[in-house]
Protein backbone atom coordinates (compact mmCIF):
# COMPACT_ATOMS: atom_id res chain seq x y z
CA UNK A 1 28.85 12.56 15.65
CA UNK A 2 28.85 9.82 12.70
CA UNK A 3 28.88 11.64 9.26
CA UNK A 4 25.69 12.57 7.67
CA UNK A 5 24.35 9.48 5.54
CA UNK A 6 24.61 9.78 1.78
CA UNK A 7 21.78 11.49 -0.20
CA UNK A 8 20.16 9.50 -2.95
CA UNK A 9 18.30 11.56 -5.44
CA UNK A 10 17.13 10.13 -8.72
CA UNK A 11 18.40 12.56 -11.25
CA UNK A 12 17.01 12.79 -14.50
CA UNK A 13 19.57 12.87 -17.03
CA UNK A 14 20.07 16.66 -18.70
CA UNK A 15 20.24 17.80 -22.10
CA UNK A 16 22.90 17.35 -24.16
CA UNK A 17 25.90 19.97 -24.54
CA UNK A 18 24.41 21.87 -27.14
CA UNK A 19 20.84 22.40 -25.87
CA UNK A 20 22.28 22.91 -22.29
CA UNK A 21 24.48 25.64 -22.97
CA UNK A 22 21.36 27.34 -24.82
CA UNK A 23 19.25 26.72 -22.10
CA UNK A 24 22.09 28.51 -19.88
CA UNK A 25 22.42 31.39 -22.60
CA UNK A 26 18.73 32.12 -22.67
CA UNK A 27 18.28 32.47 -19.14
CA UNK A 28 19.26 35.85 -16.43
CA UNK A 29 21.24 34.19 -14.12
CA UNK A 30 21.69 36.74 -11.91
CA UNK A 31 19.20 36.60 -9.06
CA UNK A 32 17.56 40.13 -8.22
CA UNK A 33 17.01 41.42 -4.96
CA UNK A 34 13.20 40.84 -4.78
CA UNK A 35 14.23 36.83 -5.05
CA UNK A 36 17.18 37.30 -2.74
CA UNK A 37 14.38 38.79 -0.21
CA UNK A 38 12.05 36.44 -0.57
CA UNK A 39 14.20 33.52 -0.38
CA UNK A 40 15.67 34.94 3.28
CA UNK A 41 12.24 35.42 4.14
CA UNK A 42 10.78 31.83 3.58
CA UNK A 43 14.43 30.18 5.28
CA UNK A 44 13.04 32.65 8.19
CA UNK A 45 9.79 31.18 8.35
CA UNK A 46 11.42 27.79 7.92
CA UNK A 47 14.07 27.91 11.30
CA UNK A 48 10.55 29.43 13.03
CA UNK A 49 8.36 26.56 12.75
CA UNK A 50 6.78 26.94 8.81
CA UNK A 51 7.52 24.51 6.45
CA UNK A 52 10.90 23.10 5.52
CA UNK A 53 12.67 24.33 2.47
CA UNK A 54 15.40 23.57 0.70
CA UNK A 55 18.35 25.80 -1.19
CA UNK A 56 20.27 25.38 -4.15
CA UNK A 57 23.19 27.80 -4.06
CA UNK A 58 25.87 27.36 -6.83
CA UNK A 59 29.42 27.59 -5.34
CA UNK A 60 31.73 27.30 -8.22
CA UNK A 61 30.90 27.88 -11.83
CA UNK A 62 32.61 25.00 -13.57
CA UNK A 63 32.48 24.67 -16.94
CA UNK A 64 28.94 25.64 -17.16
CA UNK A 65 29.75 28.67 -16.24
CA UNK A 66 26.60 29.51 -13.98
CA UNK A 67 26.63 31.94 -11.49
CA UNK A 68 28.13 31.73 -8.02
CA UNK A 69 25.81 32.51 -5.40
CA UNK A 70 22.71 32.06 -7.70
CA UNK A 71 19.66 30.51 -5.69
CA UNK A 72 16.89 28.20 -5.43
CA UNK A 73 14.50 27.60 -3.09
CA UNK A 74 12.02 24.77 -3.21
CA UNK A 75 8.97 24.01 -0.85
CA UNK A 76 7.92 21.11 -0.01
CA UNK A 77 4.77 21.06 -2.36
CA UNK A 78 7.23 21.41 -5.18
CA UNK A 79 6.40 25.58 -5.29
CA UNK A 80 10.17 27.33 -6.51
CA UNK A 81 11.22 30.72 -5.43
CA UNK A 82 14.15 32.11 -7.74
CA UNK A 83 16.42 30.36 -10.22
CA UNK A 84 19.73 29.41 -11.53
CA UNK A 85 19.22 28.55 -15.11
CA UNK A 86 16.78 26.61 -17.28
CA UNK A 87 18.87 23.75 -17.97
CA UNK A 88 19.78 22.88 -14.52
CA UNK A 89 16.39 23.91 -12.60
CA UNK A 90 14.44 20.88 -12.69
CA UNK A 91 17.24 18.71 -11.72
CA UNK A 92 17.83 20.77 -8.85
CA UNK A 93 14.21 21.07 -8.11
CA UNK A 94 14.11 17.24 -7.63
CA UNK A 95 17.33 16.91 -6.06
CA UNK A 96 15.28 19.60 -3.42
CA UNK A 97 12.55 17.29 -3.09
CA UNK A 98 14.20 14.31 -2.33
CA UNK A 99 15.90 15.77 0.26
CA UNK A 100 13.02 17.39 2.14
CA UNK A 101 11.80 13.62 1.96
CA UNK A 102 14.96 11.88 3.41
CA UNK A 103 14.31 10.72 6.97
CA UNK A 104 17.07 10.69 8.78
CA UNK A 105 17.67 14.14 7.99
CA UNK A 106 20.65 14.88 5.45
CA UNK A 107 21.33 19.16 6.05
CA UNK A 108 23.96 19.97 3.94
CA UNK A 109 24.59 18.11 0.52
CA UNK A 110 26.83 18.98 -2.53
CA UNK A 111 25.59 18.15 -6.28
CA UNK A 112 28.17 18.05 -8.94
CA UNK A 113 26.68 19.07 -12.44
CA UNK A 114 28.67 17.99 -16.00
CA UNK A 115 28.41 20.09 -19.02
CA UNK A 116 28.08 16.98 -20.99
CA UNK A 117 24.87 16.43 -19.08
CA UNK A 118 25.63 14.06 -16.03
CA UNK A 119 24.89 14.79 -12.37
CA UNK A 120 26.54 12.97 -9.30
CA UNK A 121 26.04 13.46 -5.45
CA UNK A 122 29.79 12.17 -4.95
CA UNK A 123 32.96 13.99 -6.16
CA UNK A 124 34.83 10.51 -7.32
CA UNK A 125 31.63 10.34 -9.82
CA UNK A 126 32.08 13.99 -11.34
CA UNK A 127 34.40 15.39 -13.47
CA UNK A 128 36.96 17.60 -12.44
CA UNK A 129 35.61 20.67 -14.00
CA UNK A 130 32.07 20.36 -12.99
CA UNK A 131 29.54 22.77 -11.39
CA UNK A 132 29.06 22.22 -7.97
CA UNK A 133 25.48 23.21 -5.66
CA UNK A 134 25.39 22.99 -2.37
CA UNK A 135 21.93 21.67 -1.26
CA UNK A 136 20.87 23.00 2.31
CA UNK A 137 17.51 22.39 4.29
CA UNK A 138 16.38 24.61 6.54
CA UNK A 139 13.85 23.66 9.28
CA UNK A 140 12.65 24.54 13.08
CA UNK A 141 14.92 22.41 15.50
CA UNK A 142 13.56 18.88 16.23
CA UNK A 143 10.40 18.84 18.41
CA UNK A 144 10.23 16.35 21.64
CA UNK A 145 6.02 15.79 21.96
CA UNK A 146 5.70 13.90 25.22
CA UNK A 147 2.20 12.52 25.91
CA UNK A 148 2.58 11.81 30.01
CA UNK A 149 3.50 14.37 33.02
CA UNK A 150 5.04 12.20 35.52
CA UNK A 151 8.38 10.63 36.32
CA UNK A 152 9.06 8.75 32.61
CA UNK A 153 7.91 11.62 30.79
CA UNK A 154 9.61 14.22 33.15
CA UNK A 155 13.34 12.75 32.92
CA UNK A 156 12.35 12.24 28.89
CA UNK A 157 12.03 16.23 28.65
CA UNK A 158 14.83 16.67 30.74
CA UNK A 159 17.16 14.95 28.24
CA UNK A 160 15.55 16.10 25.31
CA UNK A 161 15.76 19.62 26.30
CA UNK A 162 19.79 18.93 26.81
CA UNK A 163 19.88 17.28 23.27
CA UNK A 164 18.56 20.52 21.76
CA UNK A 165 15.10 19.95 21.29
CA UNK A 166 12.23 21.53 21.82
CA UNK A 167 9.84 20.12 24.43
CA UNK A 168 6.26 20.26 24.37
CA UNK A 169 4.60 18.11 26.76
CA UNK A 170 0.62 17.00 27.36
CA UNK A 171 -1.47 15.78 30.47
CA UNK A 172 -4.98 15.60 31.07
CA UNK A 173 -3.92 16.21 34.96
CA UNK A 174 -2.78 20.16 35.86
CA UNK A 175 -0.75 19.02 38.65
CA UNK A 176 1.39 16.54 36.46
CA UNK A 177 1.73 19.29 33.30
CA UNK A 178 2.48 22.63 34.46
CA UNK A 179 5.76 25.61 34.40
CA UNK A 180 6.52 24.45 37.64
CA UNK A 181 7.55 20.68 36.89
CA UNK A 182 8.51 21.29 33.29
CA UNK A 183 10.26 24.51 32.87
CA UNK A 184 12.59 23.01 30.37
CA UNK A 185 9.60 22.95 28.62
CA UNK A 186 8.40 25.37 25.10
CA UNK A 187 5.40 24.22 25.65
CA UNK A 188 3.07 22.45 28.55
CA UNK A 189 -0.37 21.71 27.74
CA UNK A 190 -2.74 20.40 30.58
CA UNK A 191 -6.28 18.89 29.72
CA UNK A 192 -7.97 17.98 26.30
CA UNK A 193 -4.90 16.09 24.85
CA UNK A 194 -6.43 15.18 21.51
CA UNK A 195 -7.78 18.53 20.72
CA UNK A 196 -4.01 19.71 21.99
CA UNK A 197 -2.64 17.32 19.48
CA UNK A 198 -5.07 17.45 16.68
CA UNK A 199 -3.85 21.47 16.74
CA UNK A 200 -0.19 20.44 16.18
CA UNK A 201 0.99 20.68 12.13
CA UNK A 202 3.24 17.32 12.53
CA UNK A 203 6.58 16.57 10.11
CA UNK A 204 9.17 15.05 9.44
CA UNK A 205 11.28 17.21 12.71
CA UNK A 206 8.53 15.83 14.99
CA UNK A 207 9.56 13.09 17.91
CA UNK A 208 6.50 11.43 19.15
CA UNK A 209 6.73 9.78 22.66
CA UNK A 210 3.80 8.13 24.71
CA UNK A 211 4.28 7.18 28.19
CA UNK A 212 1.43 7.92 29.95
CA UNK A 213 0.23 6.50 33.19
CA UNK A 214 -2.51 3.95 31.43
CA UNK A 215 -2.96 1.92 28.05
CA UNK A 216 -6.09 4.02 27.38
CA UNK A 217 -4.58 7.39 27.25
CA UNK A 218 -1.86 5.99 25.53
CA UNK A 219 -4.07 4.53 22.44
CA UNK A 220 -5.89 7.64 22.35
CA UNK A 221 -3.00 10.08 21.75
CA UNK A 222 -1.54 7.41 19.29
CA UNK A 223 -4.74 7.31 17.30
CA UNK A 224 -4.17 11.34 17.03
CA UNK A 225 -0.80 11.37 16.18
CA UNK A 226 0.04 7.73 14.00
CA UNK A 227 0.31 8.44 10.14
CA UNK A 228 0.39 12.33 10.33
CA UNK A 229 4.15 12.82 9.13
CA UNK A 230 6.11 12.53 12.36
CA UNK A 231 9.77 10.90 12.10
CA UNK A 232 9.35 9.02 15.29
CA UNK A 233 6.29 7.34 17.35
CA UNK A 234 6.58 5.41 20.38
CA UNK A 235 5.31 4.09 22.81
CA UNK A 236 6.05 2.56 26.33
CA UNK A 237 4.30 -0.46 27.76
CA UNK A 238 4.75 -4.47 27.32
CA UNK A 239 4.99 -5.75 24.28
CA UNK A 240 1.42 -7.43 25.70
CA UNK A 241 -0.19 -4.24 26.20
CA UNK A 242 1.15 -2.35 23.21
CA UNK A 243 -0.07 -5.26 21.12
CA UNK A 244 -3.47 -4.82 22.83
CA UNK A 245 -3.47 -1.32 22.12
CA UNK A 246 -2.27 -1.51 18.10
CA UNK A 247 -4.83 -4.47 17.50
CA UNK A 248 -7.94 -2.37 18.69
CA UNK A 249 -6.53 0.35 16.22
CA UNK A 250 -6.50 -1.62 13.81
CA UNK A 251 -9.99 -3.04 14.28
CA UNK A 252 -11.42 0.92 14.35
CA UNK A 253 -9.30 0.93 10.50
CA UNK A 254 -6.20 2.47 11.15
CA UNK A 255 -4.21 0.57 8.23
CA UNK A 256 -1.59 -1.60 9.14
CA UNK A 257 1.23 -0.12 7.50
CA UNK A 258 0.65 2.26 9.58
CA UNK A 259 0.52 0.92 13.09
CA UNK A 260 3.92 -1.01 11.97
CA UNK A 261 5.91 2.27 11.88
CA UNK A 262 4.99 2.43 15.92
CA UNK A 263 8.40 1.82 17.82
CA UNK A 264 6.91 -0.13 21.21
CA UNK A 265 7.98 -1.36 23.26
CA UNK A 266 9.38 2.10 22.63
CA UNK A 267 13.74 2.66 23.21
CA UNK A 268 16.94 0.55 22.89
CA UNK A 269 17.41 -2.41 24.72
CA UNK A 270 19.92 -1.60 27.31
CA UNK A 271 18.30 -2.81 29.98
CA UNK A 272 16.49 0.29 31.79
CA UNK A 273 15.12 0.26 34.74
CA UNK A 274 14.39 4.06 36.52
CA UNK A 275 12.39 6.56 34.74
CA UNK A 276 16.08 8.46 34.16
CA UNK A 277 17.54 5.21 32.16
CA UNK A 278 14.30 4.52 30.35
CA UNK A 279 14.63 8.11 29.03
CA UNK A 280 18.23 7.70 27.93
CA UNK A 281 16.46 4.25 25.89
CA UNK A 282 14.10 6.48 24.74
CA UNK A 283 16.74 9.27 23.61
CA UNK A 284 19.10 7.06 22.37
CA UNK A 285 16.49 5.59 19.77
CA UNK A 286 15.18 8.77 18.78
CA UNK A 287 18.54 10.22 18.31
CA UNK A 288 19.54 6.88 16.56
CA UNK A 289 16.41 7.37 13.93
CA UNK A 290 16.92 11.24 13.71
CA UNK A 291 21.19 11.12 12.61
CA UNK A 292 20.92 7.29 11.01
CA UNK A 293 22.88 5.19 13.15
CA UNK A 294 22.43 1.68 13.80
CA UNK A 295 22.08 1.22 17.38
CA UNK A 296 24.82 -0.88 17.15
CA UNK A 297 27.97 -1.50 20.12
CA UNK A 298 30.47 1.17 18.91
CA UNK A 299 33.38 -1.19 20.05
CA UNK A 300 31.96 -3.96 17.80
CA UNK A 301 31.73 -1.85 14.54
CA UNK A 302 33.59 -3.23 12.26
């Protein structure tokens, strides 16, 4: 597994030594159990499906001196459960929100706090005796949305499922989305796809993939799922029909921007021919978009 990319977070710069340390004196540091509660809770609700957070947890004191094992959590709206200390909130609080933003994903991420009032994401930036935070975001496992029962979007959950994600798929046909074919499956929806779709509270954990059996089914579920926060949408189909398809979205006013984050013809190029090596295309892209690699020939990498 390549390492996890680097975080960039645009830290404000902190107060100087003397108004940080009395921003650290006139604050409890010491979190109390209602916050320690409350803060398991939401990581809870998190790893179920709610909205990602993100936790600050202070794992050595440094010369700040702030507490080890002090916490914050921050939600994605900017809304803060807990605290560590006035002088060091707000940065941390950003740091939070930049990484709840971050596509590919970045889980785990250390921030190295100065008393003299610098902040650096990298250890050969910090000094030796500063604070360190661990930054960790908590959300459900990826979800693998597969518009299409039959054999593309069968051997695409199939994969997914042994990747570790979780599989929801959607057919207008009963015979093509039920248990029976897809018990990999979390969920199988058969009929109204759009209203199925339309229900779904997309993010940033959420793989689109399209591969129905026609162009019209296919620009229907895009038009319900482009622009609504998912990391990945694709779809299969020439590049003629796909072009088709995105140019009669964009006359009904879907903006442009838009239809250019739509991966289609949707995988890597390696030259696919069965439904079983068009998934691993598919797979490899999304897996490619979801951990930051480059797609590129690991022999070649320089």
């Amino acid at each position: 597994m390549p390492p996890w990319p680097s975080l960039t977070i645009h830290l404000p710069r902190m107060p100087q030594a003397p108004d940080c340390q009395a921003g650290l004196r006139g604050y409890d540091v010491a979190m109390n159990e209602a916050y320690q509660a409350e803060i398991t809770e939401a990581i809870q609700r998190a790893l179920d499906g709610g909205a990602p957070v993100a936790v600050a947890t202070v794992t050595s004191a440094g010369a700040m001196g702030l507490a080890v094992g002090a916490k914050l959590l921050v939600r994605s709206d900017g809304e803060v459960v807990g605290g560590i200390a006035e002088a060091v909130d707000r940065i941390l609080v950003d740091a939070a929100l930049d990484q709840l933003r971050t596509l590919p994903r970045i889980t785990v991420q250390t921030v190295w706090l100065g008393a003299d009032g610098s902040a650096a994401v990298r250890r050969s930036q910090a000094a030796a005796d500063a604070t360190t935070v661990m930054m960790e975001l908590y959300e459900a496992p990826a979800r693998l949305l597969i518009v299409g029962g039959g054999h593309v979007g069968l051997a695409v959950a199939t994969l997914g499922e042994l990747c570790g994600m979780e599989v929801s798929v959607f057919d207008d046909r009963e015979e093509f989305a039920n248990r029976e074919r897809f018990p990999m499956a979390e969920h199988v929806f058969a009929g109204d796809t759009a209203a199925a779709l339309d229900a779904i509270d997309m993010g940033a954990s959420d793989f689109v993939v399209l591969v129905s059996r026609g162009h019209q089914l296919d620009e229907m579920a895009l038009r319900h799922t482009v622009g609504r926060g998912a990391a990945y949408v694709g779809m299969i189909g020439s590049r003629r029909r796909t072009q088709t398809v995105l140019e009669h979205l964009r006359d009904l006013g879907v903006p442009a921007e838009v239809l250019a984050t739509v991966r289609t013809p949707i995988g890597l190029d390696i030259g696919a021919e069965t439904p079983e090596e068009i998934a691993v295309a598919i797979l490899a892209e999304i897996i490619m978009v979801r951990r930051g690699g480059t797609g590129a020939v690991m022999s070649r990498r320089t």
